[in-house]
PDB file of N, CA and C in Angstrom:
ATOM      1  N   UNK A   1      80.550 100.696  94.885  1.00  0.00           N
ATOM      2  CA  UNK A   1      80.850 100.050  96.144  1.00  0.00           C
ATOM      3  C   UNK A   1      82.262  99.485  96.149  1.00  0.00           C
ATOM      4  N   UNK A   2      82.884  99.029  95.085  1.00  0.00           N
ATOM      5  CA  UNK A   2      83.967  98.179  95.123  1.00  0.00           C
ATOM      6  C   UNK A   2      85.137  99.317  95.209  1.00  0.00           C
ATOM      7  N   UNK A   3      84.931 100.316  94.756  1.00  0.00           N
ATOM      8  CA  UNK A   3      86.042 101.233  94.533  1.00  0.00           C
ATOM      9  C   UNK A   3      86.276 102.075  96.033  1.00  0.00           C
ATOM     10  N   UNK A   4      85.771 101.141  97.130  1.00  0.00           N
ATOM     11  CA  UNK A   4      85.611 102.065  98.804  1.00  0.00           C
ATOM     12  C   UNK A   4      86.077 101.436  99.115  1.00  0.00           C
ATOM     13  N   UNK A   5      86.341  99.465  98.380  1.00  0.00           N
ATOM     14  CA  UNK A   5      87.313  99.379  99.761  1.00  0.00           C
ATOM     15  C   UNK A   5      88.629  99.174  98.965  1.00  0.00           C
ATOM     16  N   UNK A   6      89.744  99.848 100.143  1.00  0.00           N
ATOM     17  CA  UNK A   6      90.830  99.564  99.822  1.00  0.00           C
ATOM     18  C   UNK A   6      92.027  98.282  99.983  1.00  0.00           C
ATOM     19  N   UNK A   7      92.780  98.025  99.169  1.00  0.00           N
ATOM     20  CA  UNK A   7      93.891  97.267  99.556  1.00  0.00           C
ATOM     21  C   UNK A   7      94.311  97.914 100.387  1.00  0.00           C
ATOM     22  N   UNK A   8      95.499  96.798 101.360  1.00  0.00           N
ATOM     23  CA  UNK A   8      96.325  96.846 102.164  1.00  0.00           C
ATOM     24  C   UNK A   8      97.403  97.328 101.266  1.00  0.00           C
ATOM     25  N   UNK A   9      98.433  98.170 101.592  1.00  0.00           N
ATOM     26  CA  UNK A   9      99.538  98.760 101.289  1.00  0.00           C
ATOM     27  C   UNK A   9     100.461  97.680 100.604  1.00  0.00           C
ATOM     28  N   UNK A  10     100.916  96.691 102.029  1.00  0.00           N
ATOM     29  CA  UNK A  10     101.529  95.925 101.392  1.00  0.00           C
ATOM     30  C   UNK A  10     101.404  94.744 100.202  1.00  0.00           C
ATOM     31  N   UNK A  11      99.813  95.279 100.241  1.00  0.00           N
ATOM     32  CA  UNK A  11      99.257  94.055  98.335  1.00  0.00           C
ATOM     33  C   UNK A  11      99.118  94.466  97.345  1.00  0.00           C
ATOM     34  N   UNK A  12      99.516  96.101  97.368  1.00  0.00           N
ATOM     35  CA  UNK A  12      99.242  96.816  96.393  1.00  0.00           C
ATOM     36  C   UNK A  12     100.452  96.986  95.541  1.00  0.00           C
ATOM     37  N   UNK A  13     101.791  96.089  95.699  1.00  0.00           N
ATOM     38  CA  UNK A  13     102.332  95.816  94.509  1.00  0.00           C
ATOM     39  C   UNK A  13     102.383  94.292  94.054  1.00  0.00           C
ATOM     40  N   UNK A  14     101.719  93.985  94.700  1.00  0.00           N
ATOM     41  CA  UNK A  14     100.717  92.249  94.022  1.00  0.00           C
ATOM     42  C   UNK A  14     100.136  92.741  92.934  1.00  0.00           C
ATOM     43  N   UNK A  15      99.517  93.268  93.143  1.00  0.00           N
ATOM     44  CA  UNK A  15      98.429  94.327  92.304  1.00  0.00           C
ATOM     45  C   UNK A  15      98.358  95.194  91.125  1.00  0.00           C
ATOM     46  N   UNK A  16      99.659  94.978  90.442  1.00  0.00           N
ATOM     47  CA  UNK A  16     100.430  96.100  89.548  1.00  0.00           C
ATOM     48  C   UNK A  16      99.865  95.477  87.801  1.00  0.00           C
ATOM     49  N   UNK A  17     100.042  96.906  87.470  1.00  0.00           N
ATOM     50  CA  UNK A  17      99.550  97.020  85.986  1.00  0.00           C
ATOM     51  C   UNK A  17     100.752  97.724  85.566  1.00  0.00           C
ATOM     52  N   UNK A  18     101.573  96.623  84.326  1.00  0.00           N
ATOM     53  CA  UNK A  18     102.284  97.496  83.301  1.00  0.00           C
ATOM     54  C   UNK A  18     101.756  97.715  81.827  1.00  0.00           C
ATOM     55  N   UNK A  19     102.270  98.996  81.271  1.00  0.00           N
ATOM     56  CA  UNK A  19     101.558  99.607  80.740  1.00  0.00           C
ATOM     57  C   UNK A  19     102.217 100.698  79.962  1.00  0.00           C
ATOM     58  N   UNK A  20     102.630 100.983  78.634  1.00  0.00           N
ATOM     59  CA  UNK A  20     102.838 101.628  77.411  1.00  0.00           C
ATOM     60  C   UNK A  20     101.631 102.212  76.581  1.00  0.00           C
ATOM     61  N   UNK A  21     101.452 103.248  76.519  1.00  0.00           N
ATOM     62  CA  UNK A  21     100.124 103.860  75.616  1.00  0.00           C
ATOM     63  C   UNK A  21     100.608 103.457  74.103  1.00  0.00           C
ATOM     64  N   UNK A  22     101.720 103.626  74.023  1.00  0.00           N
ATOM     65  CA  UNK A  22     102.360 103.144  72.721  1.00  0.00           C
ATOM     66  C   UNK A  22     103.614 102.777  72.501  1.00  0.00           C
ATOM     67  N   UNK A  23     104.016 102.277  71.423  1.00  0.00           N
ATOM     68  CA  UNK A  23     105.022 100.943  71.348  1.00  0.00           C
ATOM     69  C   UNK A  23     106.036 101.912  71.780  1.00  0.00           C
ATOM     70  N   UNK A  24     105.879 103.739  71.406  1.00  0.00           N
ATOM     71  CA  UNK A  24     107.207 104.417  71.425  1.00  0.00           C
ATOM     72  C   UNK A  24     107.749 104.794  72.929  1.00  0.00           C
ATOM     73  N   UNK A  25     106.268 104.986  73.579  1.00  0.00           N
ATOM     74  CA  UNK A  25     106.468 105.641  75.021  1.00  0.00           C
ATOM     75  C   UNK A  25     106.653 104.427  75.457  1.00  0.00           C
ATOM     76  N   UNK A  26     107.244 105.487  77.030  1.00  0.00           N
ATOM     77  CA  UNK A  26     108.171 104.662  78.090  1.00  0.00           C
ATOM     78  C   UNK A  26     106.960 103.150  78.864  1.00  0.00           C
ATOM     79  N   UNK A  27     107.653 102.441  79.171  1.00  0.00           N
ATOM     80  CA  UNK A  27     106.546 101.559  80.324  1.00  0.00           C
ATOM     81  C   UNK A  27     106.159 102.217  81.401  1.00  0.00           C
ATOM     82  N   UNK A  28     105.131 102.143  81.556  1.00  0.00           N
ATOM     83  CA  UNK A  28     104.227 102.874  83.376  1.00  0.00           C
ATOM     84  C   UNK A  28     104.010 101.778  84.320  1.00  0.00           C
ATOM     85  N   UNK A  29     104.104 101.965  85.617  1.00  0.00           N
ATOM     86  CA  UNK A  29     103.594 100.648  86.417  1.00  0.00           C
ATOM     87  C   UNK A  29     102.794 101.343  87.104  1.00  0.00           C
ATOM     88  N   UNK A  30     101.404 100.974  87.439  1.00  0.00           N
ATOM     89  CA  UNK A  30     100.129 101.429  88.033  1.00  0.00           C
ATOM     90  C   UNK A  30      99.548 100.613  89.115  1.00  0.00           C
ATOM     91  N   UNK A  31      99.370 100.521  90.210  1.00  0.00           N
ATOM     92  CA  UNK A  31      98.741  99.619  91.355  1.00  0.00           C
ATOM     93  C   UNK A  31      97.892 100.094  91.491  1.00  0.00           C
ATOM     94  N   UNK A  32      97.068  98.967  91.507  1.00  0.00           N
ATOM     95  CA  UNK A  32      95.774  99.115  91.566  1.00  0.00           C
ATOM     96  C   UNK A  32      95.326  98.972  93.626  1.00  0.00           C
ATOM     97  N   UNK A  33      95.045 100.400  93.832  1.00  0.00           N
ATOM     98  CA  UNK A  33      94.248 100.875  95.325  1.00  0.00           C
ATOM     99  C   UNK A  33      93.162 100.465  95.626  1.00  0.00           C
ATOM    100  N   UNK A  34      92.312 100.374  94.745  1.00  0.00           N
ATOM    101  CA  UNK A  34      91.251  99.468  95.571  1.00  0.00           C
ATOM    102  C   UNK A  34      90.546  98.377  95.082  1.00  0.00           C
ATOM    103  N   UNK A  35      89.649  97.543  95.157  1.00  0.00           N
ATOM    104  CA  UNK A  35      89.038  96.293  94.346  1.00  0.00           C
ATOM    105  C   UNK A  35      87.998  97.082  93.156  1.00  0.00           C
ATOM    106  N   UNK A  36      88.925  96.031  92.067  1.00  0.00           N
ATOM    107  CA  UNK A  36      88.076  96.249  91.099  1.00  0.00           C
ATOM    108  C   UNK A  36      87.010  95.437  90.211  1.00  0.00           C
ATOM    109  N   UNK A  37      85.878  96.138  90.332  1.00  0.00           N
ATOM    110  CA  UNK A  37      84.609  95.861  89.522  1.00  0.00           C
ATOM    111  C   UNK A  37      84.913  95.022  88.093  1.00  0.00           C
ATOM    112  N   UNK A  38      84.408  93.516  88.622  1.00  0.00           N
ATOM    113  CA  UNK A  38      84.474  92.644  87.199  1.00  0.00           C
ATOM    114  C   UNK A  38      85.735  91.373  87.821  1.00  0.00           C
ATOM    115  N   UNK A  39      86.369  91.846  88.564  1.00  0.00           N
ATOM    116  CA  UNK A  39      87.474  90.270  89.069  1.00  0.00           C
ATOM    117  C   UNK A  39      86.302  89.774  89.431  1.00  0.00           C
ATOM    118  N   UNK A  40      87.388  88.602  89.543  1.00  0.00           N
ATOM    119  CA  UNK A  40      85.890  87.398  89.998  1.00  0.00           C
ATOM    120  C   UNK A  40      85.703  87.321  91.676  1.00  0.00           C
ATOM    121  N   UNK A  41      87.415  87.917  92.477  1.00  0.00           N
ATOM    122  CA  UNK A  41      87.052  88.173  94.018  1.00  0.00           C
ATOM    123  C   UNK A  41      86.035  89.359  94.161  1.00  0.00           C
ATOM    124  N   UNK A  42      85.718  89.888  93.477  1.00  0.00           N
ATOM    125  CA  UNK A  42      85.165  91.403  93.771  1.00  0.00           C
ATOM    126  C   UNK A  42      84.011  91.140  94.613  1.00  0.00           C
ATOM    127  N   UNK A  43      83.234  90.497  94.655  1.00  0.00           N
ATOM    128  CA  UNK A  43      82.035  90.223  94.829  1.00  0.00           C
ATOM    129  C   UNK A  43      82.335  89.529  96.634  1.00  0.00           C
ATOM    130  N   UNK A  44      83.009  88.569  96.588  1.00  0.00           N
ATOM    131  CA  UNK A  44      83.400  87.785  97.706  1.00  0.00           C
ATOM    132  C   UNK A  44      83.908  89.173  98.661  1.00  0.00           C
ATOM    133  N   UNK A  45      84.969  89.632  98.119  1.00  0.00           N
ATOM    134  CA  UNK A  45      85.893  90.498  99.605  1.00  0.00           C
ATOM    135  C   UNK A  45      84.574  91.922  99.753  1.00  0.00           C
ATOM    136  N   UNK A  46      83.360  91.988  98.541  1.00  0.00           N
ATOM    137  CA  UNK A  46      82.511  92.915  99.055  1.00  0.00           C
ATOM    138  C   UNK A  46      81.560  92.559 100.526  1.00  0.00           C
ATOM    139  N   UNK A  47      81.337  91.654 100.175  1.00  0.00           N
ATOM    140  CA  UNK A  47      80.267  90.784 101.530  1.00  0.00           C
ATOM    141  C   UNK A  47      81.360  90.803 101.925  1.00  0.00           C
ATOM    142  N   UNK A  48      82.720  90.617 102.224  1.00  0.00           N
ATOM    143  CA  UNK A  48      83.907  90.148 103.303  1.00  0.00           C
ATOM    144  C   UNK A  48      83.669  91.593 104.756  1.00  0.00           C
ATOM    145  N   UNK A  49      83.641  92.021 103.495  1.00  0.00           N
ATOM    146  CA  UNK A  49      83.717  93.769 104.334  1.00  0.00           C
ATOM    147  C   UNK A  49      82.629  94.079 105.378  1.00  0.00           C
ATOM    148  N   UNK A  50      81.416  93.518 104.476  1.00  0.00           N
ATOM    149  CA  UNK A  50      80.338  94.389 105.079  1.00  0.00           C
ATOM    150  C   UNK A  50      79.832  93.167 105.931  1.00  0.00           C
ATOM    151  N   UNK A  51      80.300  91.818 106.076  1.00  0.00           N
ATOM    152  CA  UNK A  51      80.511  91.070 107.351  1.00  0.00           C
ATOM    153  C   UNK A  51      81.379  91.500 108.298  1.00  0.00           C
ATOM    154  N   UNK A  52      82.288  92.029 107.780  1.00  0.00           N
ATOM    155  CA  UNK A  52      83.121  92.355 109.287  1.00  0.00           C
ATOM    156  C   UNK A  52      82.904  93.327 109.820  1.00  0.00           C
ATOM    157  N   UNK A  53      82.781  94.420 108.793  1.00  0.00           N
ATOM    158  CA  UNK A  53      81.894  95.569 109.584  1.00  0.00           C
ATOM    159  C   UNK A  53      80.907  95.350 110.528  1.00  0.00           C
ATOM    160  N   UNK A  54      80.029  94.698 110.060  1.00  0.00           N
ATOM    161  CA  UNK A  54      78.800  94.433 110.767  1.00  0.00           C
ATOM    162  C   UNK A  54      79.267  93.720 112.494  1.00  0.00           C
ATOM    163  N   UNK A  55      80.491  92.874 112.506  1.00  0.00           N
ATOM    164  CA  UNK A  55      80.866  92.767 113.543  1.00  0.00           C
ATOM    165  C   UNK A  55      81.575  93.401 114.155  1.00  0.00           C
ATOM    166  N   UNK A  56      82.496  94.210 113.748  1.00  0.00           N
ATOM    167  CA  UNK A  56      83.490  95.318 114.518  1.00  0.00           C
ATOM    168  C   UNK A  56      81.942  96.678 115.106  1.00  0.00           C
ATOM    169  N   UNK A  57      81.414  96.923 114.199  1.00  0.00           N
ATOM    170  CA  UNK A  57      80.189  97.856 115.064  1.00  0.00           C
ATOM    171  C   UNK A  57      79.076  96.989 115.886  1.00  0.00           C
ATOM    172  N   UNK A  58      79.007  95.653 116.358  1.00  0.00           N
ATOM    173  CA  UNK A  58      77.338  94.916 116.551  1.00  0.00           C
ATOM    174  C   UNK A  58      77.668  95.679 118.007  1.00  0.00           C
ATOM    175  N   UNK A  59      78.525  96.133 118.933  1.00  0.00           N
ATOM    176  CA  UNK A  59      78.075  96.898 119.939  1.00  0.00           C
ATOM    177  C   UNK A  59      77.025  98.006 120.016  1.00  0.00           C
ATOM    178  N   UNK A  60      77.978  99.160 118.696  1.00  0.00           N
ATOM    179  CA  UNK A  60      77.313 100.247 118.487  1.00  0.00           C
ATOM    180  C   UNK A  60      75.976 100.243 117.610  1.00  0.00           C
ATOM    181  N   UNK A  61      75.564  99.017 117.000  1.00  0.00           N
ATOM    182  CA  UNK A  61      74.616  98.910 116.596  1.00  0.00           C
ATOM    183  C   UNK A  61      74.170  97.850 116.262  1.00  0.00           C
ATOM    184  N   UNK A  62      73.800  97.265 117.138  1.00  0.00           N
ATOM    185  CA  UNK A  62      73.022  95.977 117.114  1.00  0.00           C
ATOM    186  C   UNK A  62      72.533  95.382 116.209  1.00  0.00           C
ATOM    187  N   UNK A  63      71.185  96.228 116.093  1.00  0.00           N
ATOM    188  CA  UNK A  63      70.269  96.021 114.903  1.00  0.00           C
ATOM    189  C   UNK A  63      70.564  95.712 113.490  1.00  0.00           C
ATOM    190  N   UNK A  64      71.516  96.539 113.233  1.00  0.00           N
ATOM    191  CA  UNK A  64      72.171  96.595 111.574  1.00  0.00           C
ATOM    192  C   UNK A  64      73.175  95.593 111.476  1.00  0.00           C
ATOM    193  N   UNK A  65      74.039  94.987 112.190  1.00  0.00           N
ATOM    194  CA  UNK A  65      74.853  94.177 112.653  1.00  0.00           C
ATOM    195  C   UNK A  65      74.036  93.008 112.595  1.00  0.00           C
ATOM    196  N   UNK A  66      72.830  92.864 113.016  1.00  0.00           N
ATOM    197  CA  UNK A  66      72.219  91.225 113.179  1.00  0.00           C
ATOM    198  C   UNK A  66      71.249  91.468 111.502  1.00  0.00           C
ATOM    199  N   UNK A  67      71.141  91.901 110.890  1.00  0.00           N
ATOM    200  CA  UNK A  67      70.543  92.080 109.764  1.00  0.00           C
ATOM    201  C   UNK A  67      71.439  91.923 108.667  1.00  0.00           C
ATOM    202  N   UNK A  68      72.846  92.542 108.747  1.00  0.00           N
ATOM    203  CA  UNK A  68      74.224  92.457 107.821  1.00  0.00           C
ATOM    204  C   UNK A  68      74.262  90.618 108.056  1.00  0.00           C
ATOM    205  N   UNK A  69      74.894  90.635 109.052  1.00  0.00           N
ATOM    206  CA  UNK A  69      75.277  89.375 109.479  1.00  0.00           C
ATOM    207  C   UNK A  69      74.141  88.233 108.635  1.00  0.00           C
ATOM    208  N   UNK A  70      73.273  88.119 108.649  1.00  0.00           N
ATOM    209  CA  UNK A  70      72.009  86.953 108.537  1.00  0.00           C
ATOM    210  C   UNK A  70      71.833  86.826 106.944  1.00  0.00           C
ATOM    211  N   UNK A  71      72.079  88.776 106.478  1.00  0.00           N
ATOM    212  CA  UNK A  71      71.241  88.895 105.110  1.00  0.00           C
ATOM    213  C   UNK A  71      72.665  88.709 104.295  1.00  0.00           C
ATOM    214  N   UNK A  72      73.514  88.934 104.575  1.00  0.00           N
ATOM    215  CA  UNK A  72      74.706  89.053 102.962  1.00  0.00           C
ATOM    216  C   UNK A  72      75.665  88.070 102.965  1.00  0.00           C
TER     217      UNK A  72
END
């Protein structure tokens, strides 16, 4: 689940991993695209999502929208 939602573009060099496989090779910088499994936000911006979802669709679907909303 965590690996669907994505960062925003512009947080995704907030987000950066540097990184040498070994002392000889060059440094790599890696940004991390979407939330990852084990931060301690992971959990929070997951319900973030599937609250807002639940309100950007409660037109197109009511039902699932008042069940998201109540239950997570």
């Amino acid at each position: 689940m965590f690996r669907q939602i994505s960062h925003h573009l512009e947080d995704r060099n907030l987000l950066r991993i540097v990184w040498r496989f070994n002392p000889d090779s060059p440094i790599q910088d890696f940004n991390l695209c979407t939330v990852t499994y084990g931060t301690a936000s992971a959990p929070w911006l997951a319900n973030r999502v599937i609250k807002d979802l639940a309100q950007s669709h409660a037109e197109s679907h009511p039902d699932a929208s008042t069940i998201l909303s109540k239950r997570v």
